[in-house]
Protein backbone atom coordinates (compact mmCIF):
# COMPACT_ATOMS: atom_id res chain seq x y z
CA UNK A 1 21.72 -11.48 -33.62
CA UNK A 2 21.10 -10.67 -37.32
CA UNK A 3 22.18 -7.66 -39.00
CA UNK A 4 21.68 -6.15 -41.99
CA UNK A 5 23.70 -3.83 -44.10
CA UNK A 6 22.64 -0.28 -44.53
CA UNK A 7 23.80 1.55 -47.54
CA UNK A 8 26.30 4.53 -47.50
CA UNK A 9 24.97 7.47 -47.53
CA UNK A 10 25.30 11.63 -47.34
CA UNK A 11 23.28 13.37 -44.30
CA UNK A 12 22.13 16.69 -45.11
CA UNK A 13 23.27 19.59 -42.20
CA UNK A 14 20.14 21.29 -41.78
CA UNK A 15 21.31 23.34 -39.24
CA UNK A 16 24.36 25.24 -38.34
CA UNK A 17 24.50 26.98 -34.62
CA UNK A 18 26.31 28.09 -31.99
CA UNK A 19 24.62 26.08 -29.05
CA UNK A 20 22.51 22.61 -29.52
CA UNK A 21 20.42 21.58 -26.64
CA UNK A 22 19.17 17.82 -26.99
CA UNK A 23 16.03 17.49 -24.82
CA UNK A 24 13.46 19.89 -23.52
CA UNK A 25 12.35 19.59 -20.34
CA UNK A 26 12.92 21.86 -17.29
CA UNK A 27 16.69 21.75 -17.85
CA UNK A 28 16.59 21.90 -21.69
CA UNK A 29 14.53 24.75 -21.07
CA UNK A 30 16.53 26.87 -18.76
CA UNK A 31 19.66 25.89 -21.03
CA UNK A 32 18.31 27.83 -24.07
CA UNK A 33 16.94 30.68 -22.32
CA UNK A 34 20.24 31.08 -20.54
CA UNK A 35 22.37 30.88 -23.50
CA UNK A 36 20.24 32.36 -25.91
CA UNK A 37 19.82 35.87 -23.74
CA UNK A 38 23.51 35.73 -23.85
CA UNK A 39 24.06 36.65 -27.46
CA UNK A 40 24.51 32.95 -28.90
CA UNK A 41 22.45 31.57 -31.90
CA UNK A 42 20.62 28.67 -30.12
CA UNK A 43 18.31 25.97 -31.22
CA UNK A 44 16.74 23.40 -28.91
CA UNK A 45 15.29 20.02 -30.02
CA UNK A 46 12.61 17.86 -28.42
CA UNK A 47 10.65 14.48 -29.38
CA UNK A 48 7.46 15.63 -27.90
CA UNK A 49 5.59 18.33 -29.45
CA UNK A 50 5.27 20.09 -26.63
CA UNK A 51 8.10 21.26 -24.30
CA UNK A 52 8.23 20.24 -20.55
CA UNK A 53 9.75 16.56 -20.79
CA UNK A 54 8.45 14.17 -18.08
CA UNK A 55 7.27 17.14 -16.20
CA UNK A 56 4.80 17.30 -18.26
CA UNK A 57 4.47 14.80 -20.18
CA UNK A 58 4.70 12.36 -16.97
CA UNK A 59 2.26 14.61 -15.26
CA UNK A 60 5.50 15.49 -12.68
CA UNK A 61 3.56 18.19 -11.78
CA UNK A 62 4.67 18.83 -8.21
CA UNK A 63 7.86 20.17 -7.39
CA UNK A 64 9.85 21.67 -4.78
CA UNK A 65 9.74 25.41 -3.98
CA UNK A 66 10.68 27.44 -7.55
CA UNK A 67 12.53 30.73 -6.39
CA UNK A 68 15.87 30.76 -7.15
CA UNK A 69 18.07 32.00 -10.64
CA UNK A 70 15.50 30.93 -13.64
CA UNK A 71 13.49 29.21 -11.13
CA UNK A 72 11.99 32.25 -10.53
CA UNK A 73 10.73 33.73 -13.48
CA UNK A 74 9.15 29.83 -14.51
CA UNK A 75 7.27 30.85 -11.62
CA UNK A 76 6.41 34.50 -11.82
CA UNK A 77 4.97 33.32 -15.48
CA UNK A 78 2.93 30.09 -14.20
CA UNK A 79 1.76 32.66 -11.20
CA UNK A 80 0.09 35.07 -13.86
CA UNK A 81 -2.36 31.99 -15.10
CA UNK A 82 -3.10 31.48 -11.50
CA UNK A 83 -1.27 28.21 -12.36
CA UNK A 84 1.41 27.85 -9.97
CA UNK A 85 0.66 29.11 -6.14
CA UNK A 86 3.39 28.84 -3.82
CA UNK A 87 3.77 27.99 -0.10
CA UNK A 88 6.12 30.39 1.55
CA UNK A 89 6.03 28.76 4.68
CA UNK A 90 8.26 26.17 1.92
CA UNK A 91 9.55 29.01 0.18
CA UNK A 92 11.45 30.64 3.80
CA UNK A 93 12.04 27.59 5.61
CA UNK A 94 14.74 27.31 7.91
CA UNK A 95 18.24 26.05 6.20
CA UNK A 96 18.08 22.68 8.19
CA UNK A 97 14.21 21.75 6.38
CA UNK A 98 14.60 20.03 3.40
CA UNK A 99 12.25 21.90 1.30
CA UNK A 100 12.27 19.20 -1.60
CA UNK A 101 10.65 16.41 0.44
CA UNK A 102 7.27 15.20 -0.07
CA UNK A 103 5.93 17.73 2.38
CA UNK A 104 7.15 20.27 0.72
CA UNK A 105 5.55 19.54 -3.25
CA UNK A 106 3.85 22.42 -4.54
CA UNK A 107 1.24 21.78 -8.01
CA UNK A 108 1.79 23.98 -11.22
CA UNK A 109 -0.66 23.28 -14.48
CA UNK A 110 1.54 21.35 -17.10
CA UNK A 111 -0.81 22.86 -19.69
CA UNK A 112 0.12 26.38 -18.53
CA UNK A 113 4.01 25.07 -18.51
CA UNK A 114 4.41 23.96 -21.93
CA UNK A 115 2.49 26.99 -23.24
CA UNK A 116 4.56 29.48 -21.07
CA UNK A 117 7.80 27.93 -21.83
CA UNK A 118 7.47 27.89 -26.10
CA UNK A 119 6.67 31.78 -24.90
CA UNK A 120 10.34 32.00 -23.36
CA UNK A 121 12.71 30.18 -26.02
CA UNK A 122 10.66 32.28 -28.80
CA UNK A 123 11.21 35.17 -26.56
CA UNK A 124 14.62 34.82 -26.79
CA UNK A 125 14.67 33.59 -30.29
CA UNK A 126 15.88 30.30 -29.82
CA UNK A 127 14.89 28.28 -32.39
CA UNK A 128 12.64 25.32 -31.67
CA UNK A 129 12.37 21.40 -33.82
CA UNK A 130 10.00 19.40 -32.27
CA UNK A 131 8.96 15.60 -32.99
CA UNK A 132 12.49 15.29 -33.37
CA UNK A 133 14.70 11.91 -31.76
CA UNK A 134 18.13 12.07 -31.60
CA UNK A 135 20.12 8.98 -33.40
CA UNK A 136 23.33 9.42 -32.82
CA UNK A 137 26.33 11.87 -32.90
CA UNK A 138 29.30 12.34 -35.20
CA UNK A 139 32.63 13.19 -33.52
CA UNK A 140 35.96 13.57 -34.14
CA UNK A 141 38.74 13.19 -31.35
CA UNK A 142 37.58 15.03 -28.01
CA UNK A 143 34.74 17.39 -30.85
CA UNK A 144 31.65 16.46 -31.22
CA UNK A 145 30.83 17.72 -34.57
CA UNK A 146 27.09 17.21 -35.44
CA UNK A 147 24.44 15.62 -33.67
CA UNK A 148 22.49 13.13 -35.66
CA UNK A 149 18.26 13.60 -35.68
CA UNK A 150 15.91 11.66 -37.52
CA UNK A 151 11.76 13.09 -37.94
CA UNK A 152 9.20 12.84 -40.57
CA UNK A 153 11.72 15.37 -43.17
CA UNK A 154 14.06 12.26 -42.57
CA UNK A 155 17.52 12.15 -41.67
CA UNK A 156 19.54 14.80 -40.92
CA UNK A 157 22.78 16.35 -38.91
CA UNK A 158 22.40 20.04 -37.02
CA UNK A 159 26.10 20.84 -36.40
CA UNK A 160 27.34 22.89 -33.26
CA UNK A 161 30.06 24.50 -31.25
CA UNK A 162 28.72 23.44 -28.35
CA UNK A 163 25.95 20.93 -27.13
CA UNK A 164 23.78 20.64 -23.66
CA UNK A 165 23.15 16.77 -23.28
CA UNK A 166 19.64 17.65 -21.65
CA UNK A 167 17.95 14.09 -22.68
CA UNK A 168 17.44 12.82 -18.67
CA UNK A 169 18.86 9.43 -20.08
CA UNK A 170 22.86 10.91 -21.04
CA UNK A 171 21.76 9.69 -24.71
CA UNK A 172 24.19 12.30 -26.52
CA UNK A 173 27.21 11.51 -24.00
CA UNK A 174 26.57 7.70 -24.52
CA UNK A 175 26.24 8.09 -27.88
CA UNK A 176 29.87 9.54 -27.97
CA UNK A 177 31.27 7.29 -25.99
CA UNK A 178 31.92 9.57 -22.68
CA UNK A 179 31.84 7.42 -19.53
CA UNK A 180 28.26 7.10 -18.09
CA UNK A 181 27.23 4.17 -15.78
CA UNK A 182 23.93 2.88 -15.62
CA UNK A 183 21.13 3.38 -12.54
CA UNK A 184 18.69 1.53 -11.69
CA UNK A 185 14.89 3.30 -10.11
CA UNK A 186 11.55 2.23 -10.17
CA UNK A 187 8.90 4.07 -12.76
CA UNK A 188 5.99 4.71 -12.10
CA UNK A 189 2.63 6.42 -14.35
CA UNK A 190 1.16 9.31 -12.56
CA UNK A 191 -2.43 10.43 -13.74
CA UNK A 192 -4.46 13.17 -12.66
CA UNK A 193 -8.42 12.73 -11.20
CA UNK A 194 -10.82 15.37 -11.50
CA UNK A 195 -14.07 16.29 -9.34
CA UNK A 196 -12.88 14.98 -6.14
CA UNK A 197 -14.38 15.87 -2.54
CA UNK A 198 -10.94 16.39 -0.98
CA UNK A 199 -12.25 17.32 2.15
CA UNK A 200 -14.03 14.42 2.28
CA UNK A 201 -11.38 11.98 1.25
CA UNK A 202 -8.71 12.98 3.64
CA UNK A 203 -11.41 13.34 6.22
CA UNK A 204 -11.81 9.29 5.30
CA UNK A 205 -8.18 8.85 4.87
CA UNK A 206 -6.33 10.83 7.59
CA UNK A 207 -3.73 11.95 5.26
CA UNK A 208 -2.81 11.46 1.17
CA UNK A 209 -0.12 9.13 2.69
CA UNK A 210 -2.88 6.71 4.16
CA UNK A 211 -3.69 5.72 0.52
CA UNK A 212 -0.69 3.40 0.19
CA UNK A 213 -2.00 1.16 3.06
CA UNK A 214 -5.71 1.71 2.22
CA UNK A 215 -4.48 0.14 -1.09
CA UNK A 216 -2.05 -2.32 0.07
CA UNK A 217 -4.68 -4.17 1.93
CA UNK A 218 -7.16 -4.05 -0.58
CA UNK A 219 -4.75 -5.97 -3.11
CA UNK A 220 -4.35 -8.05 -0.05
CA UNK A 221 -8.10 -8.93 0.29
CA UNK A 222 -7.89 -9.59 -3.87
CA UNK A 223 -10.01 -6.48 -4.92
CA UNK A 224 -7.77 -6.11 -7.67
CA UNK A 225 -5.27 -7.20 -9.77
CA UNK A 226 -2.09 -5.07 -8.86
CA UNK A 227 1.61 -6.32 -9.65
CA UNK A 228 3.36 -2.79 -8.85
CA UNK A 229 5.12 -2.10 -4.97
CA UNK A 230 3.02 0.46 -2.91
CA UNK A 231 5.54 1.05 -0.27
CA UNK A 232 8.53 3.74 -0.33
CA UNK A 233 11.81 3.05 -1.62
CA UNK A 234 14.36 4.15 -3.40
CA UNK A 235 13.18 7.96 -3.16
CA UNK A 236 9.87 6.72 -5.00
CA UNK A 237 6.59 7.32 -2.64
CA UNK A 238 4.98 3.92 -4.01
CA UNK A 239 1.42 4.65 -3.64
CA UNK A 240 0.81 8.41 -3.21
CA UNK A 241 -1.60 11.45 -3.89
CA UNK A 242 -1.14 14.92 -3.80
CA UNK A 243 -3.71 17.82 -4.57
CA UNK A 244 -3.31 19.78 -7.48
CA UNK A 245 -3.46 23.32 -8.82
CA UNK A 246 -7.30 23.03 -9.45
CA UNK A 247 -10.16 22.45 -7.15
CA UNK A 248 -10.76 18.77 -7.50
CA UNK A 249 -8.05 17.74 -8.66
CA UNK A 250 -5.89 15.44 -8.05
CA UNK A 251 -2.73 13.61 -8.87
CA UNK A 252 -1.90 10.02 -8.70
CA UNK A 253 1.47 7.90 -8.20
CA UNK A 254 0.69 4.28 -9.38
CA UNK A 255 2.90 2.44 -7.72
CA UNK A 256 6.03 1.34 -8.98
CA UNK A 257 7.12 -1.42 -11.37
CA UNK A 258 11.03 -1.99 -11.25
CA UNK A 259 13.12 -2.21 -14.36
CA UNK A 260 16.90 -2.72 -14.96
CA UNK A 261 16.22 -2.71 -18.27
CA UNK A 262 14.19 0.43 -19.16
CA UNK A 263 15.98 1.53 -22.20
CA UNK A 264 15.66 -1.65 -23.70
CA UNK A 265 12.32 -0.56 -26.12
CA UNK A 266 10.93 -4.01 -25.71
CA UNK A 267 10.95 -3.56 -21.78
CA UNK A 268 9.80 -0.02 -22.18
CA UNK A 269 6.82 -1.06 -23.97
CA UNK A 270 5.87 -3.51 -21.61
CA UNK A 271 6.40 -1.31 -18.66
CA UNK A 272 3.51 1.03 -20.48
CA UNK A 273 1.01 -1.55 -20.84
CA UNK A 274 1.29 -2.80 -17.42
CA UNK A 275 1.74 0.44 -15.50
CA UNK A 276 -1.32 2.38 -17.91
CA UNK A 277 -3.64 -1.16 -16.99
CA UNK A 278 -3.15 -0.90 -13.39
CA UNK A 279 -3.35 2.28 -13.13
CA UNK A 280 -6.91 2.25 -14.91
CA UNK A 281 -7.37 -0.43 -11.87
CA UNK A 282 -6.41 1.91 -9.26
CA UNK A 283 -8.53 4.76 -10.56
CA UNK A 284 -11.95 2.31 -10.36
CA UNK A 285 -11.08 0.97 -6.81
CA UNK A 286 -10.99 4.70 -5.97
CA UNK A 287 -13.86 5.73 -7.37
CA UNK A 288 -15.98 2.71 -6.13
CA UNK A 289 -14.10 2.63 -2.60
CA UNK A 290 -13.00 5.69 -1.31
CA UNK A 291 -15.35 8.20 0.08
CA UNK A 292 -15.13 11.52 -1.74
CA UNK A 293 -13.86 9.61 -5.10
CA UNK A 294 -17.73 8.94 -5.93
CA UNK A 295 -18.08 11.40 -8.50
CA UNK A 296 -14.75 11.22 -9.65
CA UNK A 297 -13.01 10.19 -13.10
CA UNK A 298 -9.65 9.97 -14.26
CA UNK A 299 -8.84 13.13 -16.22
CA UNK A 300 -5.56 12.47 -17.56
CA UNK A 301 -2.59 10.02 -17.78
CA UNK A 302 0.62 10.48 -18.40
CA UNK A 303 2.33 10.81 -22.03
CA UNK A 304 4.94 8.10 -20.63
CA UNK A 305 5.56 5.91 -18.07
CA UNK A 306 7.80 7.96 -15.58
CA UNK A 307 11.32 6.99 -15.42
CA UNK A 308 13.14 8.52 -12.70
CA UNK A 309 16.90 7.42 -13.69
CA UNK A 310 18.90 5.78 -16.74
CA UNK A 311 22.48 6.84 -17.58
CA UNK A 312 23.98 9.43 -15.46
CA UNK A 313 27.36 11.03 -17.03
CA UNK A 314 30.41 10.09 -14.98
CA UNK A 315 32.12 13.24 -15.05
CA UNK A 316 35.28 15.63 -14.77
CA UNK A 317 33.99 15.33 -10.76
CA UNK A 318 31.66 12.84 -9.07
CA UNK A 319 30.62 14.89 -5.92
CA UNK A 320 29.37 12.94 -2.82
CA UNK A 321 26.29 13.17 -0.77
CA UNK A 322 28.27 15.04 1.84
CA UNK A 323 29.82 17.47 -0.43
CA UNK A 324 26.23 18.56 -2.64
CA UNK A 325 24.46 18.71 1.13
CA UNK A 326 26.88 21.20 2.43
CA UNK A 327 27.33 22.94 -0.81
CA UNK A 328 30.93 24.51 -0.31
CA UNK A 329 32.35 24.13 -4.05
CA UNK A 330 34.88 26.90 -5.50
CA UNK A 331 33.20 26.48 -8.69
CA UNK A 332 29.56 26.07 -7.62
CA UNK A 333 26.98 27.11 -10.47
CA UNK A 334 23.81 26.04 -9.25
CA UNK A 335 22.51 26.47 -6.16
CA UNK A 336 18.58 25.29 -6.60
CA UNK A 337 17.05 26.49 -3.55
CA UNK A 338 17.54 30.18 -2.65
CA UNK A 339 18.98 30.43 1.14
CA UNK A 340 19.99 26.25 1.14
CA UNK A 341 23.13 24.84 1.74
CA UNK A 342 22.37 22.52 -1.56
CA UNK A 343 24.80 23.10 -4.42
CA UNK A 344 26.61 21.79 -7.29
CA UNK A 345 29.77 22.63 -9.18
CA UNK A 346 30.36 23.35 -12.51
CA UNK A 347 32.49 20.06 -12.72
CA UNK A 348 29.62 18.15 -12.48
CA UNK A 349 28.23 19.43 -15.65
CA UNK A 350 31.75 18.28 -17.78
CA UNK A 351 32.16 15.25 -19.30
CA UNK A 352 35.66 13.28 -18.96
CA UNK A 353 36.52 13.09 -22.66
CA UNK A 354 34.88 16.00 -24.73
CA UNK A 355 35.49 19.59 -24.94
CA UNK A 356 32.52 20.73 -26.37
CA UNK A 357 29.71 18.82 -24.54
CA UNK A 358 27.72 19.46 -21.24
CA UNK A 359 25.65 17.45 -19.24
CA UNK A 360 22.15 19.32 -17.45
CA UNK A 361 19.43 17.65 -16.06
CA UNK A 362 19.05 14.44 -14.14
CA UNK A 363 21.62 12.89 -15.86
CA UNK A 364 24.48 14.85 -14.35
CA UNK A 365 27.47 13.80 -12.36
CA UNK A 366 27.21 12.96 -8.93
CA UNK A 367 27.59 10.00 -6.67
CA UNK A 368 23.58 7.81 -6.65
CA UNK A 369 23.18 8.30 -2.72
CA UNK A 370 22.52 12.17 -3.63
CA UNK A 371 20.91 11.57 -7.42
CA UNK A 372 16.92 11.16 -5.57
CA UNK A 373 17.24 14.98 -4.99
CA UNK A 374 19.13 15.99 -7.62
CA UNK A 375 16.87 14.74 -10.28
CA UNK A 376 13.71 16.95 -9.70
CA UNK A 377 12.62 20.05 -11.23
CA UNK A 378 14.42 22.68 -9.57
CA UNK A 379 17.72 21.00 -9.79
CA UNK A 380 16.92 20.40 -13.67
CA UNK A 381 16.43 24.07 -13.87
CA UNK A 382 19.08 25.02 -12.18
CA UNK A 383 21.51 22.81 -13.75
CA UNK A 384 20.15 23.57 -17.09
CA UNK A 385 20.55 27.60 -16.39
CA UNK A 386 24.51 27.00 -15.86
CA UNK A 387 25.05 25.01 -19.03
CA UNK A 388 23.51 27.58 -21.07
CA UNK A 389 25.34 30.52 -19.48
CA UNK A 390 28.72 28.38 -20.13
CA UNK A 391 27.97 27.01 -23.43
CA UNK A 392 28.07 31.01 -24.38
CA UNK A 393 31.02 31.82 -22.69
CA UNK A 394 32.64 28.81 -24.53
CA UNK A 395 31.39 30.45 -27.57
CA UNK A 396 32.19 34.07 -27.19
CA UNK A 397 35.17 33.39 -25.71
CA UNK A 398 36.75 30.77 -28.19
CA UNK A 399 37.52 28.39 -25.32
CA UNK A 400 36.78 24.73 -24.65
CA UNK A 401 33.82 24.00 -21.67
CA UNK A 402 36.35 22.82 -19.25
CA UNK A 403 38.04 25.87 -19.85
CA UNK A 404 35.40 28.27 -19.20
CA UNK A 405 36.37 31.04 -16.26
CA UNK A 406 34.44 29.74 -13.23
CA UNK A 407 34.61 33.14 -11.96
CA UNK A 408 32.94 34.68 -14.81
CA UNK A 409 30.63 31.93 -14.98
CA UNK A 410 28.96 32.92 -11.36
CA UNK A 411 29.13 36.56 -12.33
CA UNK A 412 27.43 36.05 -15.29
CA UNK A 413 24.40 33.97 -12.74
CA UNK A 414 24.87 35.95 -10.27
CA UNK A 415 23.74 39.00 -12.70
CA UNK A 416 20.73 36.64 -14.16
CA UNK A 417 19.45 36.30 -10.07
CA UNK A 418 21.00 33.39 -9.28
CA UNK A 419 21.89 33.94 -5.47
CA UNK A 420 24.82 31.40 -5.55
């Protein structure tokens, strides 16, 4: 490879707070709230210009049951648009049903979402800087002094006492060097189609699941040109369709194209091309094919291609499958489901090497067999709600993350309605 040499040169600080969070989706989100109600100057950043991450901006617009700690109050404010709606025979199932399977997805608005949650950090006075990318980090020893950002003002450092890696992809712990390893999960690009006869679809289909076969054999037959799996696996539903928050409406998993290398941009950009060209595919075969899809058209397609796992942190702890199931940690912070056994423990939030970092979001610590339910929105949330609260204790207290009283920790969620 070539290189080139770039000049020395002095980075402004722009920005001087108490609490950085890098990313801001679900558990960005929920980490500013929860550290900014607690008294510490807080600024979030965000390459989108809108907040949300791949929840909205990959039109992730289902998700498990929201009702537990800041779950609850995303959900009492998407409930006052008439944008969120809630099952509760999901929201009070029995402890043995997991609520976060595809059965149990429940639509919000994304549109709604990003509005309501620039509402809540402003709320709380967090300070937002969006079309913002993080490139890089500047640390000394076990400190990570200043986070490196680069947007149309240029190049610049915002320094902090403590930062919430929120990126999904670990990009400030890898950028520091912390241990991460890398995973491996198909992507897929979700889009949403509008004017649908549901009724009359699923009275054709049997079931939203039934479109994965109806499809499979038409690329079969050669209707269309389709190089993406239909079929279940790794936690991904291949082919899939779920009805949204508006009559309709529809969303729409494309299949799934699989990637080891989808932080490489070069891969990245060809995964967009092929999964936005396909998908354009599906959405005609529907329309043409499927009874109820006649007056149909595709609304909306995602920002980005949705990636479902990068870089997760290997942390202070990497809990097992067994141990986040049955949820019986000493330090357990987030508990995503209110009345489930499913939990996680503060030590899955720490990095090995640095004191003032935390990991929240799907990029946490925690052995892969358990990572397909760990990485969707409630868990984000919930994840994201216990870094905040920590990152102030860190900070009011004077003390390093690791060093954070656990006990005080769950108090202080416990008092925010988290039912730990």
């Amino acid at each position: 490879m070539d290189f080139v040499t770039e000049p020395e040169r002095q980075i402004p600080v722009t920005h001087d707070v108490d609490v950085l969070i890098c990313g801001g989706g679900f558990a960005g989100v929920a980490a500013a709230v929860a550290a900014a109600r607690n008294g510490v100057s807080t600024m979030l950043i965000e390459k989108y210009g809108f907040l949300g991450g791949l929840a909205t901006g990959a039109l992730v617009i289902t998700t498990p049951p929201l009702n537990n700690g800041i779950n609850r109050e995303i959900a009492r404010r998407l409930m006052s648009w008439n944008s969120y709606a809630p099952d509760l025979t999901w929201e009070d199932a029995a402890d043995s049903d997991e609520v976060d399977g595809l059965a149990g997805l429940q639509a919000y608005d994304p549109e709604t979402a990003k509005f309501e949650f620039v509402r809540m950090l402003l709320d709380h006075r967090v300070e937002i800087l969006l079309h913002t990318y993080i490139a890089g980090v500047l640390h000394s020893n076990d400190q990570i002094q200043a986070v490196v950002v680069e947007n149309k003002g240029g190049r610049s450092a915002i320094r902090a006492r403590v930062i919430i890696d929120a990126t999904g992809d670990a990009d400030i712990a890898a950028f520091a060097g912390a241990p991460v390893r890398a995973v491996e999960r198909p992507i897929t690009m979700m889009f949403n189609m509008a004017d649908v006869d549901t009724e009359k679809a699923l009275q054709h289909l049997g079931s939203w699941q039934a479109l994965k076969q109806v499809v499979r054999k038409a690329i079969e037959r050669g209707d269309f040109a389709f190089s993406q799996k239909t079929d279940p696996d790794f936690g991904a539903p291949g082919i899939f369709a779920a009805q949204l928050i508006h009559k309709g409406q529809i969303g729409v998993w494309g299949g799934m194209l699989y990637s080891n290398r989808i932080l490489d941009p070069r891969e990245k950009t060809r995964a967009e091309i092929v999964t936005r060209d396909e998908a354009f595919l599906l959405a005609r075969y529907l329309k043409k094919h499927i009874p109820g899809f006649e007056n149909a058209r595709l609304e909306q397609m995602s920002t980005e291609v949705g990636i479902r796992a990068t870089r997760n942190l290997v942390g202070l702890y990497v809990p097992s499958k067994d141990e986040v199931t049955n949820g019986e940690f000493a330090d357990t912070v987030a508990r995503p489901y209110r009345n489930k056994r499913l939990a996680l423990p503060y030590r899955s939030l720490l990095p090995q090497q640095f004191d003032n970092l935390l990991v929240a979001g799907r990029c946490i610590s925690a052995d892969d067999a358990i990572m397909g339910r760990l990485r969707l929105i409630p868990v984000c949330s919930a994840t994201g709600e216990a870094a905040g609260v920590a990152a102030s204790i860190s900070v009011s207290r004077g003390v390093e993350a690791a060093a954070v009283d656990v006990g005080e920790l769950q108090s202080m969620l416990s008092d925010q309605g988290v039912e730990l």
